[in-house]
N, C-alpha and C. Protein backbone atom coordinates (compact mmCIF):
# COMPACT_ATOMS: atom_id res chain seq x y z
N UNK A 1 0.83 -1.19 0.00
CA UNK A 1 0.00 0.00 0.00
C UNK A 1 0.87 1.26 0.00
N UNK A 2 1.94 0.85 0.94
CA UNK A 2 2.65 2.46 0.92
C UNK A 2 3.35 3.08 -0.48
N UNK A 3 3.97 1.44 -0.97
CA UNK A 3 4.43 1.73 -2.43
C UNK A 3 3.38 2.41 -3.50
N UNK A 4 2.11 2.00 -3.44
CA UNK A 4 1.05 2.86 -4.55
C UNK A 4 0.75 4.56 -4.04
N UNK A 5 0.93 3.86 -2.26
CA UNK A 5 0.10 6.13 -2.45
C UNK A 5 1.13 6.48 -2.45
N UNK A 6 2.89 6.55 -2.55
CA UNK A 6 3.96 7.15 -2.45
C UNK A 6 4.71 7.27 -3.66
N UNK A 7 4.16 6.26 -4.40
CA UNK A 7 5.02 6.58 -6.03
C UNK A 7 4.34 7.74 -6.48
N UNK A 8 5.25 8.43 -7.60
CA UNK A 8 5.35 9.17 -8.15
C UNK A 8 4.67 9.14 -10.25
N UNK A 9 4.65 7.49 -10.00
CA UNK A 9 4.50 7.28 -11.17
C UNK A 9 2.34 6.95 -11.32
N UNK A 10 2.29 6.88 -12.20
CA UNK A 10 0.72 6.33 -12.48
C UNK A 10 -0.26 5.54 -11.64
N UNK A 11 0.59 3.93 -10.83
CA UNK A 11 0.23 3.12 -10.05
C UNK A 11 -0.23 4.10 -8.29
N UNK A 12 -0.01 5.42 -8.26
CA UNK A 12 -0.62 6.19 -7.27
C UNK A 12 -2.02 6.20 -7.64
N UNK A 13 -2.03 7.07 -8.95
CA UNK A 13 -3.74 7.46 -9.43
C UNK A 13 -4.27 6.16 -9.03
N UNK A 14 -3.75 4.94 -10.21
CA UNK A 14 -4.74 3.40 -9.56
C UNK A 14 -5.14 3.34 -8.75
N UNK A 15 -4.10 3.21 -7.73
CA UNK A 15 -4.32 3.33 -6.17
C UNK A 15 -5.88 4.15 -5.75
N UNK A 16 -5.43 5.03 -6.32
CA UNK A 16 -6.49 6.25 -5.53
C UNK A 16 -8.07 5.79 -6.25
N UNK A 17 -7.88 5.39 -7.30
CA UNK A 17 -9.19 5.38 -7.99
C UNK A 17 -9.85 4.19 -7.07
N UNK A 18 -9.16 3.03 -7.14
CA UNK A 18 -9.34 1.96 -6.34
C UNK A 18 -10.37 2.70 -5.06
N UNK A 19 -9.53 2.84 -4.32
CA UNK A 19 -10.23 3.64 -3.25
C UNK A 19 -11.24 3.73 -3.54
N UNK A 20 -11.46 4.98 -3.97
CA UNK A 20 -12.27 5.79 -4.47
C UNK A 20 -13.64 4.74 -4.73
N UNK A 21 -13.51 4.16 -5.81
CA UNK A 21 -14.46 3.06 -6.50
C UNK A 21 -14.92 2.45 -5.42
N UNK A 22 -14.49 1.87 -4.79
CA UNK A 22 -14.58 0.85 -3.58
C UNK A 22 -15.38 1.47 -2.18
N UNK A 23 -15.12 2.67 -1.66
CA UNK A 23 -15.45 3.86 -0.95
C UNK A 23 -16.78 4.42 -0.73
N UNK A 24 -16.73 4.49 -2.68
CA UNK A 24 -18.15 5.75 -2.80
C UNK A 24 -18.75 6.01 -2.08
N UNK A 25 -19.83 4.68 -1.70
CA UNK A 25 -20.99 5.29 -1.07
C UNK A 25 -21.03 5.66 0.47
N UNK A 26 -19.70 5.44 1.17
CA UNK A 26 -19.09 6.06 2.04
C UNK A 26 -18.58 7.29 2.17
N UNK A 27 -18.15 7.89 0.88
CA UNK A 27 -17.50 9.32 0.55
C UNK A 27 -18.47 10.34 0.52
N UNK A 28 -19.12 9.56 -0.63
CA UNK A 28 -20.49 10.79 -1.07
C UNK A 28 -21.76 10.49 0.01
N UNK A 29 -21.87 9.63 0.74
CA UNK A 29 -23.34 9.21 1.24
C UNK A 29 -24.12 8.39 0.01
N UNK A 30 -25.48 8.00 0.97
CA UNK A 30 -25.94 6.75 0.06
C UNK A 30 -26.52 7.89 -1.19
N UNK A 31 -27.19 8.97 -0.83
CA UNK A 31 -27.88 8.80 -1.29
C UNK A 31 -27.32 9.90 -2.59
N UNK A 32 -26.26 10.44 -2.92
CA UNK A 32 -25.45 10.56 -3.74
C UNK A 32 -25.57 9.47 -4.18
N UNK A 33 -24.41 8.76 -3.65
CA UNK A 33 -23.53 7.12 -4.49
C UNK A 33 -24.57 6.82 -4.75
N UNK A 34 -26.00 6.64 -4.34
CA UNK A 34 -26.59 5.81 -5.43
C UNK A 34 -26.91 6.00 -6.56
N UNK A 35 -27.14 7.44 -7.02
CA UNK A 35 -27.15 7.54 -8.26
C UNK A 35 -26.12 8.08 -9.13
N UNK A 36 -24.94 7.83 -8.76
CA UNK A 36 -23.59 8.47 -9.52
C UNK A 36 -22.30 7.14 -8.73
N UNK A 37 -21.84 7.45 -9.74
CA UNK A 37 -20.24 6.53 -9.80
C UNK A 37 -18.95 7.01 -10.31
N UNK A 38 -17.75 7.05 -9.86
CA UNK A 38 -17.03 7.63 -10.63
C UNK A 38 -16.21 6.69 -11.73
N UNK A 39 -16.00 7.13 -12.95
CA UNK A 39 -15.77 6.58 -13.96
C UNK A 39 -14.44 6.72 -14.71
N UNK A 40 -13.81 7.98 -14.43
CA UNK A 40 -12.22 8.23 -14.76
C UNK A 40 -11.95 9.36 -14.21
N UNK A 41 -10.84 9.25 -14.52
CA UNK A 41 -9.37 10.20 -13.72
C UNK A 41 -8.85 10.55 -14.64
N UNK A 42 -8.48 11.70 -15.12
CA UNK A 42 -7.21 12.25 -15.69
C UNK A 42 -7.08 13.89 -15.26
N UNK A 43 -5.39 13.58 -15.13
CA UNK A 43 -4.96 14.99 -14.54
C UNK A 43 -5.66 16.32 -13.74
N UNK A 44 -6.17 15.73 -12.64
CA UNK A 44 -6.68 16.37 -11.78
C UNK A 44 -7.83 16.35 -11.81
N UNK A 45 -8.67 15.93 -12.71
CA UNK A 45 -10.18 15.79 -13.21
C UNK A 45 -10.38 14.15 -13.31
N UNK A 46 -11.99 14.20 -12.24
CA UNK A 46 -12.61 13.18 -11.80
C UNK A 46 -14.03 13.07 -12.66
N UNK A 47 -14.21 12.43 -13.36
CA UNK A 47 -15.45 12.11 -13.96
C UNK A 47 -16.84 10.99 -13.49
N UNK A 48 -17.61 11.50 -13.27
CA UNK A 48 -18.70 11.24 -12.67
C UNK A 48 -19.88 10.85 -13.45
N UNK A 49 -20.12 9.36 -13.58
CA UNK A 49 -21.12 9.47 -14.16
C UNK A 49 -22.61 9.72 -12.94
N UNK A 50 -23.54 10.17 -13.84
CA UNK A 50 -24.60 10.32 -13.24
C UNK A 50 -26.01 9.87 -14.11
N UNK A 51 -26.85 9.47 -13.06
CA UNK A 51 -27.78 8.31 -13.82
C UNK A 51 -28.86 8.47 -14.59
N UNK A 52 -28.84 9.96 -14.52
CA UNK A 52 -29.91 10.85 -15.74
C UNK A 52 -29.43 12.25 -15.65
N UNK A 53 -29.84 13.23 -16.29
CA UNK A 53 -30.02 14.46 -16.73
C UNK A 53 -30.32 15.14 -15.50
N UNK A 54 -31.13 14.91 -14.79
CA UNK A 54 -31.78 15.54 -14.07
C UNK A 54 -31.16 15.18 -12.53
N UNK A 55 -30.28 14.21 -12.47
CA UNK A 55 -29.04 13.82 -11.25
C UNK A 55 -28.13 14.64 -11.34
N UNK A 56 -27.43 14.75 -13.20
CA UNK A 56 -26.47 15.31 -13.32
C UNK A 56 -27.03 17.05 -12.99
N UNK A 57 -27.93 17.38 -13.23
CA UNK A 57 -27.90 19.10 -12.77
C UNK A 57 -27.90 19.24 -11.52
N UNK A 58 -28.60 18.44 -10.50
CA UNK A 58 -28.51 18.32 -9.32
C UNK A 58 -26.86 18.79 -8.91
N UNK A 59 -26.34 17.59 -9.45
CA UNK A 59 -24.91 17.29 -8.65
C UNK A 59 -23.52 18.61 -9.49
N UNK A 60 -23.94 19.17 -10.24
CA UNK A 60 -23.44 20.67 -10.69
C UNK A 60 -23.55 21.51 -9.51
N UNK A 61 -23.91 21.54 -8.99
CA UNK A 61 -24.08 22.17 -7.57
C UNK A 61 -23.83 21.73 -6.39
N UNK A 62 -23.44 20.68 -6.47
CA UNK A 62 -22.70 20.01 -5.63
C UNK A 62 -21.13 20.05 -5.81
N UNK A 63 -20.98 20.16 -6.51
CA UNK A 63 -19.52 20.03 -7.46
C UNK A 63 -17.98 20.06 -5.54
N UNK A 64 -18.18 21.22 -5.80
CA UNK A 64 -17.31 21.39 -4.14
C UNK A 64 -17.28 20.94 -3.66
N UNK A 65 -18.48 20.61 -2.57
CA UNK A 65 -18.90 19.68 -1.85
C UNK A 65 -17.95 17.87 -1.79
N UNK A 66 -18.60 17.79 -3.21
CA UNK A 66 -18.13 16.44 -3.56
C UNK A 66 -16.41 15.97 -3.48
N UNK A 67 -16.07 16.72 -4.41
CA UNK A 67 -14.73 17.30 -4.08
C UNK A 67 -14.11 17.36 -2.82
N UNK A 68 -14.27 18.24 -1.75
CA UNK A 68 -14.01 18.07 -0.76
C UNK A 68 -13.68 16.91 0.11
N UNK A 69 -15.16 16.12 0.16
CA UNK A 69 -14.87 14.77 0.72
C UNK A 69 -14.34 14.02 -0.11
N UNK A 70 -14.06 13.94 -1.62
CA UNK A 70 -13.26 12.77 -1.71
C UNK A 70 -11.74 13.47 -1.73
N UNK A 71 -11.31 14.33 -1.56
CA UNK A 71 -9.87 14.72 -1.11
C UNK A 71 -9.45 14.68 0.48
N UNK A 72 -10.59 14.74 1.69
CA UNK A 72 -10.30 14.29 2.92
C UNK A 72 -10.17 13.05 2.89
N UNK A 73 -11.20 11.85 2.47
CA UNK A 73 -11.29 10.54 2.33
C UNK A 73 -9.79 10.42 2.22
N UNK A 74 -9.11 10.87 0.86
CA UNK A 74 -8.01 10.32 0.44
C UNK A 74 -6.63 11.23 1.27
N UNK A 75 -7.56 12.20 1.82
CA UNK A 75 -5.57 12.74 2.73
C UNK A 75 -4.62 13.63 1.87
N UNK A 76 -5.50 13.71 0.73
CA UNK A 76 -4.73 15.18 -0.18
C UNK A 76 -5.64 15.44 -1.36
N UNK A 77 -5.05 16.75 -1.91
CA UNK A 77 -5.44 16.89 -2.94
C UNK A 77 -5.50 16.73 -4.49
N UNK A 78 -6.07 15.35 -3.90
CA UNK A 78 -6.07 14.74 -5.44
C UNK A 78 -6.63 15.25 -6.35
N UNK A 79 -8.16 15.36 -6.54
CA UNK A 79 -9.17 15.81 -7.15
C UNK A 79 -9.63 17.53 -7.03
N UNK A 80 -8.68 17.79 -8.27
CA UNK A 80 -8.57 19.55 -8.93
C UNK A 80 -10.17 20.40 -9.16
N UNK A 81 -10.56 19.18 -9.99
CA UNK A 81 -12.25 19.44 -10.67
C UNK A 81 -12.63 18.43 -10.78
N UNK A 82 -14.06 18.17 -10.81
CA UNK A 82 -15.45 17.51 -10.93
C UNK A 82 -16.09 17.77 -12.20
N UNK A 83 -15.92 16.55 -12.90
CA UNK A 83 -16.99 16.96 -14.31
C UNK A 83 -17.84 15.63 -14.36
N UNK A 84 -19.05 16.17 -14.31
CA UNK A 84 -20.73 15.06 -14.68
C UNK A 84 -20.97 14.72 -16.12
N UNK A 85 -20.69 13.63 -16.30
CA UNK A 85 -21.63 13.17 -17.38
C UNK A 85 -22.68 11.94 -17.10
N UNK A 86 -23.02 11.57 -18.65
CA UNK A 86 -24.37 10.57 -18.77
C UNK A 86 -23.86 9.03 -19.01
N UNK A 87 -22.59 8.92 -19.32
CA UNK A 87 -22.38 7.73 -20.44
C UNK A 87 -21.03 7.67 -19.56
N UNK A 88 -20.47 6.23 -19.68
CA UNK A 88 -19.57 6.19 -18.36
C UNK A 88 -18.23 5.68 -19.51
N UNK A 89 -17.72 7.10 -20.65
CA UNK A 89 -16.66 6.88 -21.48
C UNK A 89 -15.95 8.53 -20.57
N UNK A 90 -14.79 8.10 -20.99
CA UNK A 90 -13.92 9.50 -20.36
C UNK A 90 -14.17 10.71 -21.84
């Protein structure tokens, strides 16, 4: 474990997503996680799917929020920005 959150190389993000994936509905609460999942990572941006249209405007306003707890969960600042979509492709 210490080797994934301490490298420097890619196998950190894994790490973290892992988490993350595994976590959710602990991070966000149920009643977030139940209708959203996170779906990719790249460079500071966390992608979120969400389970209709009308979740995803919801959770636009949440954006911070969300953010927040999954950067305490994880003990830094991983997650730069929050972007919602419908379809769970990066």
């Amino acid at each position: 474990q210490g080797l994934f959150e301490n490298s420097k190389m890619g196998m950190s993000d894994s790490f973290q997503r892992f988490k993350l994936t595994h976590k959710w509905l602990e991070i966000v609460g149920e009643k977030i996680g139940s209708h959203t999942k996170p779906v990719s990572y790249y460079k500071g941006t966390l992608y979120i799917q969400a389970e209709s249209s009308a979740w995803m405007q919801q959770l636009v306003f949440m954006a911070d929020p969300i953010k927040k707890k999954i950067n305490q969960f994880l003990g830094e600042e991983w997650v730069k920005q929050v972007r919602f979509k419908l379809d769970d492709r990066a």
